[in-house]
N, C-alpha and C. Protein backbone atom coordinates (compact mmCIF):
# COMPACT_ATOMS: atom_id res chain seq x y z
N UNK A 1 0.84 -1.19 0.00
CA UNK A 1 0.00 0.00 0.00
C UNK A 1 0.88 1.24 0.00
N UNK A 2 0.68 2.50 -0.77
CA UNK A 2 1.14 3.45 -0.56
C UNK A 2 0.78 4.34 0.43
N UNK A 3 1.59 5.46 0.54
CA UNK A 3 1.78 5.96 1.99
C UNK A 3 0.02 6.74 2.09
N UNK A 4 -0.75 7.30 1.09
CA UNK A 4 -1.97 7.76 1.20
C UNK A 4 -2.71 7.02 1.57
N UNK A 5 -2.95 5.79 1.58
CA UNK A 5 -3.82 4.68 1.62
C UNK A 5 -3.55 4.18 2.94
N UNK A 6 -2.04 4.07 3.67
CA UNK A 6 -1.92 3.47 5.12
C UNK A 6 -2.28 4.88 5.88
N UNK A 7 -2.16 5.85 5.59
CA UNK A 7 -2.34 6.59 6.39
C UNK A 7 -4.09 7.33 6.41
N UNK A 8 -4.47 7.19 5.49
CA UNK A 8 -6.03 7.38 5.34
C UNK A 8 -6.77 5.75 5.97
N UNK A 9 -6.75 4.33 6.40
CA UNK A 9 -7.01 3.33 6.92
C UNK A 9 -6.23 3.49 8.24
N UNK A 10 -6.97 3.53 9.41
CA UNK A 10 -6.29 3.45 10.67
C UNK A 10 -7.04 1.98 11.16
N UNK A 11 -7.75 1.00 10.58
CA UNK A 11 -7.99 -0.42 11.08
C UNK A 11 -8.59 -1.09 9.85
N UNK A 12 -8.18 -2.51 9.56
CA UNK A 12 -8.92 -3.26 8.96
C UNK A 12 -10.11 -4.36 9.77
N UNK A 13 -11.07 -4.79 9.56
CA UNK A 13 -11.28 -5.42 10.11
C UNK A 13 -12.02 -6.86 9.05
N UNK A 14 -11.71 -8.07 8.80
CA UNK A 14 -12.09 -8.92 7.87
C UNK A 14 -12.89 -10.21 8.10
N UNK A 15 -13.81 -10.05 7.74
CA UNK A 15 -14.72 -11.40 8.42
C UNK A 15 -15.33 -12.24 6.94
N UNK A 16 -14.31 -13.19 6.92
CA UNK A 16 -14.79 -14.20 5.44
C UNK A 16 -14.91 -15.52 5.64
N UNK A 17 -16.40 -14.97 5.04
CA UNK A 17 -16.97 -16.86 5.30
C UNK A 17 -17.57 -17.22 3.90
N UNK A 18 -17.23 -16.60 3.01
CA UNK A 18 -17.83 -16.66 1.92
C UNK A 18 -17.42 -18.07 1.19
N UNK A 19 -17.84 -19.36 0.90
CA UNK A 19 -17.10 -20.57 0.10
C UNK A 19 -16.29 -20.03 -0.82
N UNK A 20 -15.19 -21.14 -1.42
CA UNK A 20 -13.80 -20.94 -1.57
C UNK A 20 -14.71 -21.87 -3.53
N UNK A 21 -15.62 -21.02 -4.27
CA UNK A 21 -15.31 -22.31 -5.66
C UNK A 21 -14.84 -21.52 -6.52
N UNK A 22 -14.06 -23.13 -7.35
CA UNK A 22 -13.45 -22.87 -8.20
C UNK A 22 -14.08 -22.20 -9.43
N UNK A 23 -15.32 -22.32 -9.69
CA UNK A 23 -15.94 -22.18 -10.69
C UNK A 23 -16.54 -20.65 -10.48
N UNK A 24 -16.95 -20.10 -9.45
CA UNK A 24 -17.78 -19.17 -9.20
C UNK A 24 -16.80 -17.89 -8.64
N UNK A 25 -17.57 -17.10 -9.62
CA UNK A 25 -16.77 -15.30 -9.49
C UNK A 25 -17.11 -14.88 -7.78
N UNK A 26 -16.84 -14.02 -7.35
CA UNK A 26 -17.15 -13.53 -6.01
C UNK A 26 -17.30 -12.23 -6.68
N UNK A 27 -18.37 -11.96 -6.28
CA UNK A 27 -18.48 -9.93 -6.78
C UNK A 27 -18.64 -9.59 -5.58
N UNK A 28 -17.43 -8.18 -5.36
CA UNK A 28 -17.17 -7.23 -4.76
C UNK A 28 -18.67 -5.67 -4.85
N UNK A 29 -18.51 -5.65 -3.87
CA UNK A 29 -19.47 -4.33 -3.51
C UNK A 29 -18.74 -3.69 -2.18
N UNK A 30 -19.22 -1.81 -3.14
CA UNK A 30 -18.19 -0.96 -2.05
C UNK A 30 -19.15 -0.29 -1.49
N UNK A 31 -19.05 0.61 -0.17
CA UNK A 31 -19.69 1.06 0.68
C UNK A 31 -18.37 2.17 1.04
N UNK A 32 -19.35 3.57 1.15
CA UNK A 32 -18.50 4.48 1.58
C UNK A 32 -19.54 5.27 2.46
N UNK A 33 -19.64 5.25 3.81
CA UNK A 33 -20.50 5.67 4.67
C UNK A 33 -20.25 6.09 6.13
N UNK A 34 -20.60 7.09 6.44
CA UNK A 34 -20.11 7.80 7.85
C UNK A 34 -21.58 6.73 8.99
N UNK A 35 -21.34 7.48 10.13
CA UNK A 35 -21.87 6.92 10.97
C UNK A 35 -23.29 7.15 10.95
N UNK A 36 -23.87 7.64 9.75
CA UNK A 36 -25.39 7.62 9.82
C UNK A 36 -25.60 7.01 9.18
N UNK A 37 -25.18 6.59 8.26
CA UNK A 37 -25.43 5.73 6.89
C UNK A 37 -24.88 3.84 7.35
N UNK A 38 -24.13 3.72 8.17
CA UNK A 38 -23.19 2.42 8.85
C UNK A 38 -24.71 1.12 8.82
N UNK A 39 -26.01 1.80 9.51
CA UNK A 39 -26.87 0.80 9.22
C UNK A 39 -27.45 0.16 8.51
N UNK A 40 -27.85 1.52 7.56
CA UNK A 40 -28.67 1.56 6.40
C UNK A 40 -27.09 0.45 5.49
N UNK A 41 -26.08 0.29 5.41
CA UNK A 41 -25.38 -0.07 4.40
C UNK A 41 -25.50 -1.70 4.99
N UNK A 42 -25.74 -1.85 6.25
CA UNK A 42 -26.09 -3.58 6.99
C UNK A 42 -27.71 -4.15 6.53
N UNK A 43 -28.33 -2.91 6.17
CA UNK A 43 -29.11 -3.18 5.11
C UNK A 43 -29.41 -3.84 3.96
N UNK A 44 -28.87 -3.00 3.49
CA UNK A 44 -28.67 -3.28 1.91
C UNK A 44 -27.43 -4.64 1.63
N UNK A 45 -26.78 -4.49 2.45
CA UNK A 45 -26.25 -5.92 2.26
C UNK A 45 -26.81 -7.17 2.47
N UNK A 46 -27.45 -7.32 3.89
CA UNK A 46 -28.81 -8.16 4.13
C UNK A 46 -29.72 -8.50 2.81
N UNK A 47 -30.07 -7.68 1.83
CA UNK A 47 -31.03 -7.72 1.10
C UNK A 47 -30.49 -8.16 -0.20
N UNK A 48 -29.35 -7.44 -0.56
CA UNK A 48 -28.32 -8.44 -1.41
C UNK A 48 -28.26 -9.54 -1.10
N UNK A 49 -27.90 -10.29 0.04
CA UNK A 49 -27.54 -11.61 0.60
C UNK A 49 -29.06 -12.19 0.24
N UNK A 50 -29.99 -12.02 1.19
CA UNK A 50 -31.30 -12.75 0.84
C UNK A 50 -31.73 -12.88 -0.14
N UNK A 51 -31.85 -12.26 -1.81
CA UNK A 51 -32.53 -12.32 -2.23
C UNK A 51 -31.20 -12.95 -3.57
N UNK A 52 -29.95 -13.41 -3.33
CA UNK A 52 -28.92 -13.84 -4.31
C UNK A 52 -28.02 -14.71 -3.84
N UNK A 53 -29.13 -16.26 -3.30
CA UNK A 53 -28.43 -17.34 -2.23
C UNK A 53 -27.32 -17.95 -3.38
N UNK A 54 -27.83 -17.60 -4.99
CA UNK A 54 -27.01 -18.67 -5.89
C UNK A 54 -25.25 -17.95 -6.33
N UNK A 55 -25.15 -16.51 -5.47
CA UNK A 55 -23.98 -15.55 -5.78
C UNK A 55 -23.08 -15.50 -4.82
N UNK A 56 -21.97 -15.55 -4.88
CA UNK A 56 -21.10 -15.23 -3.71
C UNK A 56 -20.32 -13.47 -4.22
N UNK A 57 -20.43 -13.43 -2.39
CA UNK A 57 -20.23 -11.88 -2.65
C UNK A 57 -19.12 -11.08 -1.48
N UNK A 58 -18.25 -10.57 -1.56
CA UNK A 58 -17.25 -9.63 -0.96
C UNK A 58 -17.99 -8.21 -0.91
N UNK A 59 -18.28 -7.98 0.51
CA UNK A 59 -18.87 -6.90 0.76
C UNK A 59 -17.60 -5.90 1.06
N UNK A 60 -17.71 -4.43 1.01
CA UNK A 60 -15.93 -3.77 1.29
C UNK A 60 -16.80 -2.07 2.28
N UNK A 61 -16.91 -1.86 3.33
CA UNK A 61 -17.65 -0.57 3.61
C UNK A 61 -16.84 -0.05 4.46
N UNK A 62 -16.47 1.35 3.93
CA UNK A 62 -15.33 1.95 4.19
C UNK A 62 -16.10 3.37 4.61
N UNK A 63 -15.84 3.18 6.45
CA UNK A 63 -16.45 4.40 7.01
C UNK A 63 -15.85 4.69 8.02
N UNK A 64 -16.03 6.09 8.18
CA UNK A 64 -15.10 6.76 10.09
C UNK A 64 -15.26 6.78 10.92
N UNK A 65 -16.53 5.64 11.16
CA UNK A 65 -16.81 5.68 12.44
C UNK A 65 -17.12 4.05 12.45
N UNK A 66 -16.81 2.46 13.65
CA UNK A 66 -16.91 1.44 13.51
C UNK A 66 -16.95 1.43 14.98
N UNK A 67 -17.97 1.19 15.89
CA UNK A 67 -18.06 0.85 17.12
C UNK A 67 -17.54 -1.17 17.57
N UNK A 68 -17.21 -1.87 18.49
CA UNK A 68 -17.72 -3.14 18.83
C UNK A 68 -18.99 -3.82 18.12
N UNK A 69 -19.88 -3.25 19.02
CA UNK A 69 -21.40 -3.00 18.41
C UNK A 69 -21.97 -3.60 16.93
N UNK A 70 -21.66 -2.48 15.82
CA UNK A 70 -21.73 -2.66 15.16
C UNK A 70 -21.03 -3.64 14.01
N UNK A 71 -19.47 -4.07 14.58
CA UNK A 71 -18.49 -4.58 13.80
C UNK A 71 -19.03 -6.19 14.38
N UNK A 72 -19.40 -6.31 15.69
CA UNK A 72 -19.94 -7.84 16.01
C UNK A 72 -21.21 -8.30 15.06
N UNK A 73 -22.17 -6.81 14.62
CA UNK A 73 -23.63 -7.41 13.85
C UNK A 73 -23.21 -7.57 12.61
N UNK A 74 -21.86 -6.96 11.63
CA UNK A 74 -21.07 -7.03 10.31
C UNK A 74 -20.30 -8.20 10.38
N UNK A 75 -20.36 -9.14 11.44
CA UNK A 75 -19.49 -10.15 11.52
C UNK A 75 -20.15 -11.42 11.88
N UNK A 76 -21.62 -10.93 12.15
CA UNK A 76 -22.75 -11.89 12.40
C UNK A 76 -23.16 -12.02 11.09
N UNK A 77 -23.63 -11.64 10.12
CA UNK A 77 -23.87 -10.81 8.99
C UNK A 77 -23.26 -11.99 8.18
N UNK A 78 -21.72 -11.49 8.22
CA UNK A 78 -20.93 -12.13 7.26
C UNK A 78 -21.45 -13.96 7.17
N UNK A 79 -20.99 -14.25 9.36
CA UNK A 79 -20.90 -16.08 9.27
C UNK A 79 -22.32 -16.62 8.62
N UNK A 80 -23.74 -15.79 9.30
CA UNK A 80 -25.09 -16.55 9.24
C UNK A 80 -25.33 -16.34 7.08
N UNK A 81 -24.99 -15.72 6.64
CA UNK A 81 -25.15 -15.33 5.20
C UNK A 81 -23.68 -15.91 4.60
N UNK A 82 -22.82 -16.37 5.03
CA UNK A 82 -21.82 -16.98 4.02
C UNK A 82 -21.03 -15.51 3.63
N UNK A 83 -20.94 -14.85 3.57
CA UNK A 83 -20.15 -13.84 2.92
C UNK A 83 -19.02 -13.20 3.21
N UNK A 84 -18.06 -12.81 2.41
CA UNK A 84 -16.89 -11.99 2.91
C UNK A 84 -17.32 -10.11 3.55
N UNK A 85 -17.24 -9.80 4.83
CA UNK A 85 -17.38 -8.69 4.88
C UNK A 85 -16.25 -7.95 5.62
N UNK A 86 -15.27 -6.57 4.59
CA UNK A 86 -14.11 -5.89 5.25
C UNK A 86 -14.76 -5.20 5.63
N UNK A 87 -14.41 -4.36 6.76
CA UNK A 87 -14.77 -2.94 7.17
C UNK A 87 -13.35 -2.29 6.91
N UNK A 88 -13.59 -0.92 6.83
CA UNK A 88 -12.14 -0.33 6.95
C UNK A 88 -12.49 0.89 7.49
N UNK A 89 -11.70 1.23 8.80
CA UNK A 89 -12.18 2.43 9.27
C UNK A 89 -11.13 3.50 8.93
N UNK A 90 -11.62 4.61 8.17
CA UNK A 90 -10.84 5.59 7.77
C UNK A 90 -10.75 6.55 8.78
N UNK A 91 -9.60 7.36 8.24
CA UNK A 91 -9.38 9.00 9.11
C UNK A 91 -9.72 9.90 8.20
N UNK A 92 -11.05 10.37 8.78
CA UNK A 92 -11.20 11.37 7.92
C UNK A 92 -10.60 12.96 7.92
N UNK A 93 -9.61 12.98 8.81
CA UNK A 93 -9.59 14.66 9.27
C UNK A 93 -9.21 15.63 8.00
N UNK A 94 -8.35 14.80 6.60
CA UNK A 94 -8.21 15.87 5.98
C UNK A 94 -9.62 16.09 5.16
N UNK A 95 -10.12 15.11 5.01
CA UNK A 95 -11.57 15.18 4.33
C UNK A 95 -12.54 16.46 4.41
N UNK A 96 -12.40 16.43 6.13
CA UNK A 96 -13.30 17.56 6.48
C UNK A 96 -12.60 19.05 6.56
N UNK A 97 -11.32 19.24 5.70
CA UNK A 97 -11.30 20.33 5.25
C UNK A 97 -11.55 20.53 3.79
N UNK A 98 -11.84 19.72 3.07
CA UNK A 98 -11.84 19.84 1.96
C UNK A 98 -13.51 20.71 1.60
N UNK A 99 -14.18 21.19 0.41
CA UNK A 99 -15.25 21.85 0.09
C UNK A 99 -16.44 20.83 0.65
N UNK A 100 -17.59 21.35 1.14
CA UNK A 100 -18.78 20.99 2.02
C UNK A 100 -20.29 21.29 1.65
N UNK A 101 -20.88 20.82 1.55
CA UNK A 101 -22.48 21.76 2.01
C UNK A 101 -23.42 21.56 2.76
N UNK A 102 -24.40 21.96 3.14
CA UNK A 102 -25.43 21.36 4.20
C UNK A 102 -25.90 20.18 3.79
N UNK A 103 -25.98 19.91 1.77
CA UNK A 103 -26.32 18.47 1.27
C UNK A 103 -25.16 17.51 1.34
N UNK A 104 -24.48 18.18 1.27
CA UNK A 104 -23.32 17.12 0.89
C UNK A 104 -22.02 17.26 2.02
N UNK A 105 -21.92 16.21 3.00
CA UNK A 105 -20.92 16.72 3.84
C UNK A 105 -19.25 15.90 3.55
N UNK A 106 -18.39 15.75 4.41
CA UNK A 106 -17.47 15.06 4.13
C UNK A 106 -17.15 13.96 4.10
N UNK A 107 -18.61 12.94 4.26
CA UNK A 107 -18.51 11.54 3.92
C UNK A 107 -18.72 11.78 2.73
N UNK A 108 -19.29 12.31 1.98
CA UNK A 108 -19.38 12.44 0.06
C UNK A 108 -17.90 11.83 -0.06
N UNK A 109 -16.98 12.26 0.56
CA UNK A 109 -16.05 11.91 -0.31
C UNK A 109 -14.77 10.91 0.35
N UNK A 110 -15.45 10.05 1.50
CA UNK A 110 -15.15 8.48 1.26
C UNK A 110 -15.45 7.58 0.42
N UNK A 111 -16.89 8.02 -0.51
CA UNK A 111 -17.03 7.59 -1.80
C UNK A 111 -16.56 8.03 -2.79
C-alpha cells in the first residue's frame, strides 16, 4: 500500500466466510459511509444476501466511524449469510477540510 492509503485506513477489520469455488466469481461491492449511513449499508447488504443465495459476494464498507457494536452485527452478517465482509475504518480529518455543504458533507467523499 502506498503511503496515502496506510495513512487514510487506521484499522482493517475482515470477516470471510464466503465458500472458496473454483468455478464461481465472487463480486465485490463498495460502501463508503459515515456513521449515519453504517446501518442503512447492513441493510442493503442483508437484502443483497437474501434475495442472491445462488452468488457469492465480498462486501468492502469503508467508514469513520466502527463501534464493537456494530463490527460484532457485520461479523454476524458475514458467518449466518456466508459472505466476505471488510470494514475499513478511515481517518477522515483531511476530508473535512476539503469543500462541504449542508447536502453534501465530508462523507461524500469516502465515496
Amino acid at each position: 500500500m502506498d503511503n496515502i492509503t496506510m495513512n487514510a485506513i487506521k484499522e482493517i477489520k475482515e470477516y470471510k466466510y464466503a465458500p472458496t469455488v473454483q468455478k464461481k466469481k465472487k463480486l465485490d461491492i463498495a460502501y463508503g459511509v459515515d456513521e449515519k449511513y453504517l446501518f442503512a449499508s447492513g441493510i442493503s447488504i442483508t437484502s443483497i444476501l437474501l434475495h442472491n443465495d445462488n452468488s457469492t459476494f465480498a462486501f468492502h464498507v469503508f467508514t469513520d466511524f466502527l463501534d464493537v457494536d456494530n463490527a460484532s452485527k457485520f461479523k454476524k452478517l458475514a458467518k449466518n449469510r456466508c459472505a466476505d465482509i471488510t470494514l475499513y475504518l478511515i481517518d477522515c480529518k483531511k476530508l473535512k477540510n476539503l469543500p462541504c455543504s449542508d447536502r453534501f458533507n465530508y462523507s461524500t467523499y469516502i465515496r
